[in-house]
N, C-alpha and C. Protein backbone atom coordinates (compact mmCIF):
# COMPACT_ATOMS: atom_id res chain seq x y z
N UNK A 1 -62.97 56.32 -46.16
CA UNK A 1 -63.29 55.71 -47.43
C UNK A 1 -64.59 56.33 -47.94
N UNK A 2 -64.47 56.77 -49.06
CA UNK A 2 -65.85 57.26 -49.93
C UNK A 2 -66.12 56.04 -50.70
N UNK A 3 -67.36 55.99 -50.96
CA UNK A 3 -68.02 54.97 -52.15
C UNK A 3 -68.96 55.70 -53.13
N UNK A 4 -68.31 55.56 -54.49
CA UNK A 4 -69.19 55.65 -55.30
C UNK A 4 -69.79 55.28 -56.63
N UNK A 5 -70.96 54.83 -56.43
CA UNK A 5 -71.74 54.07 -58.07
C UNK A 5 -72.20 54.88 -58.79
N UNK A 6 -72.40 54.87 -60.03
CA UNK A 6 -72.49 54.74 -61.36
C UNK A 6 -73.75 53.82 -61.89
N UNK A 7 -75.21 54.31 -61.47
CA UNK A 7 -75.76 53.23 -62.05
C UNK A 7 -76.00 53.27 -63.12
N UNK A 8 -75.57 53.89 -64.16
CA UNK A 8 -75.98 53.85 -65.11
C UNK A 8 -74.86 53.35 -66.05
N UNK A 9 -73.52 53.33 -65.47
CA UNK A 9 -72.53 52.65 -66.22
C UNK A 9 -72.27 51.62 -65.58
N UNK A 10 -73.12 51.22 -64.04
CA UNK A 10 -72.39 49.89 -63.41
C UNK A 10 -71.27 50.01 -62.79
N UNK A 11 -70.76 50.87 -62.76
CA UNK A 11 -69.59 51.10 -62.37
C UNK A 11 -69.47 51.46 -60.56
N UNK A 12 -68.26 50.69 -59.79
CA UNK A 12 -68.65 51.59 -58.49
C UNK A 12 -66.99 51.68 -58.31
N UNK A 13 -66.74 52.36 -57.29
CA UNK A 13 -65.33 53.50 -57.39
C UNK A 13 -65.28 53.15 -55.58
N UNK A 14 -64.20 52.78 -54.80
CA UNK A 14 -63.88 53.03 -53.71
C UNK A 14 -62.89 53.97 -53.65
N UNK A 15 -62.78 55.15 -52.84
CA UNK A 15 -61.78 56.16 -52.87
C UNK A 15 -61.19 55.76 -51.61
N UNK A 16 -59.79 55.78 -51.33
CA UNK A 16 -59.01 55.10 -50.12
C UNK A 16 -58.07 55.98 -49.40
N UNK A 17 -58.02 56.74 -50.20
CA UNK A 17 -57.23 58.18 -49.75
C UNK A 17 -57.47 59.25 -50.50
N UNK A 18 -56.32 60.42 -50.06
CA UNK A 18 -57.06 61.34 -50.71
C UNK A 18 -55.83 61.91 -51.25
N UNK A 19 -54.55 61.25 -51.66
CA UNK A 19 -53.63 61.11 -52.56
C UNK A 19 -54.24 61.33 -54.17
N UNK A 20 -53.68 61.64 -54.63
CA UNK A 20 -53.96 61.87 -56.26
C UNK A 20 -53.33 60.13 -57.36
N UNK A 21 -54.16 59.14 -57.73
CA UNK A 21 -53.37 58.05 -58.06
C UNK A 21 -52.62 58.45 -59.46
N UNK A 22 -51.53 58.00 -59.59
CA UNK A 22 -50.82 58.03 -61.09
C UNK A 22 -50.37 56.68 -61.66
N UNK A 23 -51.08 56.05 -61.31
CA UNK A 23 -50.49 54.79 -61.84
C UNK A 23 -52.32 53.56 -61.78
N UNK A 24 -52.29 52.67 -62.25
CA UNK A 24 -53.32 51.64 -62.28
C UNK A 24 -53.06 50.25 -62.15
N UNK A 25 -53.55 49.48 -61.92
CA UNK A 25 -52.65 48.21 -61.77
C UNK A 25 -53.98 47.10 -62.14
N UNK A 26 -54.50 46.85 -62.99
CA UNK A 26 -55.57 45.96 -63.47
C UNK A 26 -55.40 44.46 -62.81
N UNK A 27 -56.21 44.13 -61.68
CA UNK A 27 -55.58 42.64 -60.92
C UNK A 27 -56.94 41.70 -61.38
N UNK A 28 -58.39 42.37 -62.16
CA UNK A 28 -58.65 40.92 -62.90
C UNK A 28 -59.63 41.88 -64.36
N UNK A 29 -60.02 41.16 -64.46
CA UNK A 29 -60.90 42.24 -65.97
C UNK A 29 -62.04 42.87 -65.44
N UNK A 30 -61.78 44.11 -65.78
CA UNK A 30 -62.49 45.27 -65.17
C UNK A 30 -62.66 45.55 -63.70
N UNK A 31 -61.61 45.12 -63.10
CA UNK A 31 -61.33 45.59 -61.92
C UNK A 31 -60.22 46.27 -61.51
N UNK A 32 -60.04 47.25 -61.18
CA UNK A 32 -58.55 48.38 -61.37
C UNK A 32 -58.41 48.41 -59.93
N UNK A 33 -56.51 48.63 -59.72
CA UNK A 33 -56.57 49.93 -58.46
C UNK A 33 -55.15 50.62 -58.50
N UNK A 34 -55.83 51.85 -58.28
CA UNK A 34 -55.22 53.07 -58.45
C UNK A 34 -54.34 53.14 -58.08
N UNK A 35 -52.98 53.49 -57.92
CA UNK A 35 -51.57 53.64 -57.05
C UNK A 35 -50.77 54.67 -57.46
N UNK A 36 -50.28 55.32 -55.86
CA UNK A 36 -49.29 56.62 -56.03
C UNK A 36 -47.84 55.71 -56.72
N UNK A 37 -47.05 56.92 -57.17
CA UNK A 37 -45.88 56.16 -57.51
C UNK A 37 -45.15 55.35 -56.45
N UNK A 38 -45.59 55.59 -55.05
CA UNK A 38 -44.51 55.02 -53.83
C UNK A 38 -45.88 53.63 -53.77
N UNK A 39 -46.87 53.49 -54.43
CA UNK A 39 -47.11 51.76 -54.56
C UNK A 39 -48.16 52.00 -53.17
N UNK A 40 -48.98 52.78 -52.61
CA UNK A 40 -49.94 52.68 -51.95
C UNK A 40 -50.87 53.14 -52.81
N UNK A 41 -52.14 52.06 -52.17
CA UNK A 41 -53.65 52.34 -52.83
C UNK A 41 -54.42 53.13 -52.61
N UNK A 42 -55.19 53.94 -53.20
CA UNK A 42 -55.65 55.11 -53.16
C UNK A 42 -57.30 54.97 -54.02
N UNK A 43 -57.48 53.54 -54.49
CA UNK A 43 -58.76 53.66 -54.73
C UNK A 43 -58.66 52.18 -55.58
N UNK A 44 -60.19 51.91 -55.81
CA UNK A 44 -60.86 50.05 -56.38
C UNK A 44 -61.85 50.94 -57.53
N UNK A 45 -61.44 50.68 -58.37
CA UNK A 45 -62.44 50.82 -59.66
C UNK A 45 -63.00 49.26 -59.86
N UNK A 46 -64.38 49.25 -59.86
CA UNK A 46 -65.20 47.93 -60.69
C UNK A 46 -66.17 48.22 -61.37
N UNK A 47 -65.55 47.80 -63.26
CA UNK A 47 -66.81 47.93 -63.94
C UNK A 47 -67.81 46.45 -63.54
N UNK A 48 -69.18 46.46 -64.21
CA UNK A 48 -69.93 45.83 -64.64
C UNK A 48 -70.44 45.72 -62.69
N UNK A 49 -69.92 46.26 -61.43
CA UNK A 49 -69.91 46.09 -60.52
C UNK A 49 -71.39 44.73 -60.16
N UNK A 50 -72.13 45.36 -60.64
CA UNK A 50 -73.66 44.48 -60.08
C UNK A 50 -73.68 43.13 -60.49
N UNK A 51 -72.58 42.66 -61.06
CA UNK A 51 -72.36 41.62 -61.86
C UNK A 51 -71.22 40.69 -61.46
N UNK A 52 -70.07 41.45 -60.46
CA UNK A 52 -68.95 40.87 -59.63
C UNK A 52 -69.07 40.73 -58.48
N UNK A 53 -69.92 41.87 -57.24
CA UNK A 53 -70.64 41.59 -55.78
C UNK A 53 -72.16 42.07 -55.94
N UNK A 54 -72.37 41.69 -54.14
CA UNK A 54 -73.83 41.95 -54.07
C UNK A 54 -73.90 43.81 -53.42
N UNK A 55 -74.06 44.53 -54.69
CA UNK A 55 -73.89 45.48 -54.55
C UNK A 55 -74.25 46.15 -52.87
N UNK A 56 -75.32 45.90 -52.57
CA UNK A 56 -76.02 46.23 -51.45
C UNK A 56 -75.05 45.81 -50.17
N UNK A 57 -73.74 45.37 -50.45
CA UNK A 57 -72.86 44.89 -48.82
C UNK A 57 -72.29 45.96 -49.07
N UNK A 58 -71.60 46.79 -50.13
CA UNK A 58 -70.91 48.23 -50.44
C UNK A 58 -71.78 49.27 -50.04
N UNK A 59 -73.16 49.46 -50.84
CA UNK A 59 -73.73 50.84 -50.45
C UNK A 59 -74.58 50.48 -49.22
N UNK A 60 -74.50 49.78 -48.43
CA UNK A 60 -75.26 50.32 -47.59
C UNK A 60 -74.57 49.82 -46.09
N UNK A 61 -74.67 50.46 -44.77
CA UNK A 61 -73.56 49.97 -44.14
C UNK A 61 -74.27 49.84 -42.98
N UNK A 62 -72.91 50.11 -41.65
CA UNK A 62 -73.48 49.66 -40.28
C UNK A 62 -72.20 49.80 -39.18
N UNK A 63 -72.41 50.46 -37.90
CA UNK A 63 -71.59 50.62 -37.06
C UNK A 63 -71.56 49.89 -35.95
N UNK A 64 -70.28 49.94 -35.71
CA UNK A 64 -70.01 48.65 -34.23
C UNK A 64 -69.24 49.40 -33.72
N UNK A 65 -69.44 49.64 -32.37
CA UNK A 65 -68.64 50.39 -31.48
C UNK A 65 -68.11 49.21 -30.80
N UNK A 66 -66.67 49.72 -30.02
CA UNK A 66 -66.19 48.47 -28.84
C UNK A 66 -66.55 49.59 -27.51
N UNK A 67 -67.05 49.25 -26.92
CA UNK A 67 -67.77 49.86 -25.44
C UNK A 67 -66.62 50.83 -24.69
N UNK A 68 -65.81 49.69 -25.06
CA UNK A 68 -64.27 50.05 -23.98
C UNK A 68 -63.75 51.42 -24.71
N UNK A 69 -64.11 51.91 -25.85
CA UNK A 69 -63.74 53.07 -26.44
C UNK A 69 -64.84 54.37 -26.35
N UNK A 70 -65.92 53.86 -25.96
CA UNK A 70 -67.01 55.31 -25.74
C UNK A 70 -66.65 55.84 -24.65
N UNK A 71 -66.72 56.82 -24.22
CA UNK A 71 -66.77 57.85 -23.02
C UNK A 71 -68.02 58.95 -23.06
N UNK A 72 -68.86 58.40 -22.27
CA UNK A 72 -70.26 59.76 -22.13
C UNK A 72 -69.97 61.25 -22.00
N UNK A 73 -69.88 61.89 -21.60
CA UNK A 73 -69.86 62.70 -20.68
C UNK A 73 -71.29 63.37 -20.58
N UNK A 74 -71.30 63.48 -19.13
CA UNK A 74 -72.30 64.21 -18.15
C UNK A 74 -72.00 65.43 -17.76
């Protein structure tokens, strides 16, 4: 997943794949998402974004590993 804002239009963009979308599907006002013709998502358009979440849970992040999946090697 890429993320990207727009601060100057407010705008922030989640990219979900890397499919080309041809289609849009508007599910509330000014919130879009993108879809191939076979109906998978491929990206979240939100205008006015700073105004619908708290921007700062999108741009800025954080990793959790499960232990049982690292392997060191020495």
């Amino acid at each position: 997943m890429k993320v990207y804002y727009d601060n100057e239009a407010d705008a922030l963009y989640l990219r979900l794949g890397d499919e080309t979308p041809d289609g849009v599907i508007e599910i509330s006002e000014g919130v879009n998402v993108d879809t191939t013709s076979e109906g998978k998502i491929v990206g979240i358009e939100m205008l006015d974004a700073s105004k619908k979440i708290d921007l700062r849970t999108v741009l800025s992040y954080s990793l959790e590993f499960d232990e049982d999946l690292i392997t060191l090697k020495t």
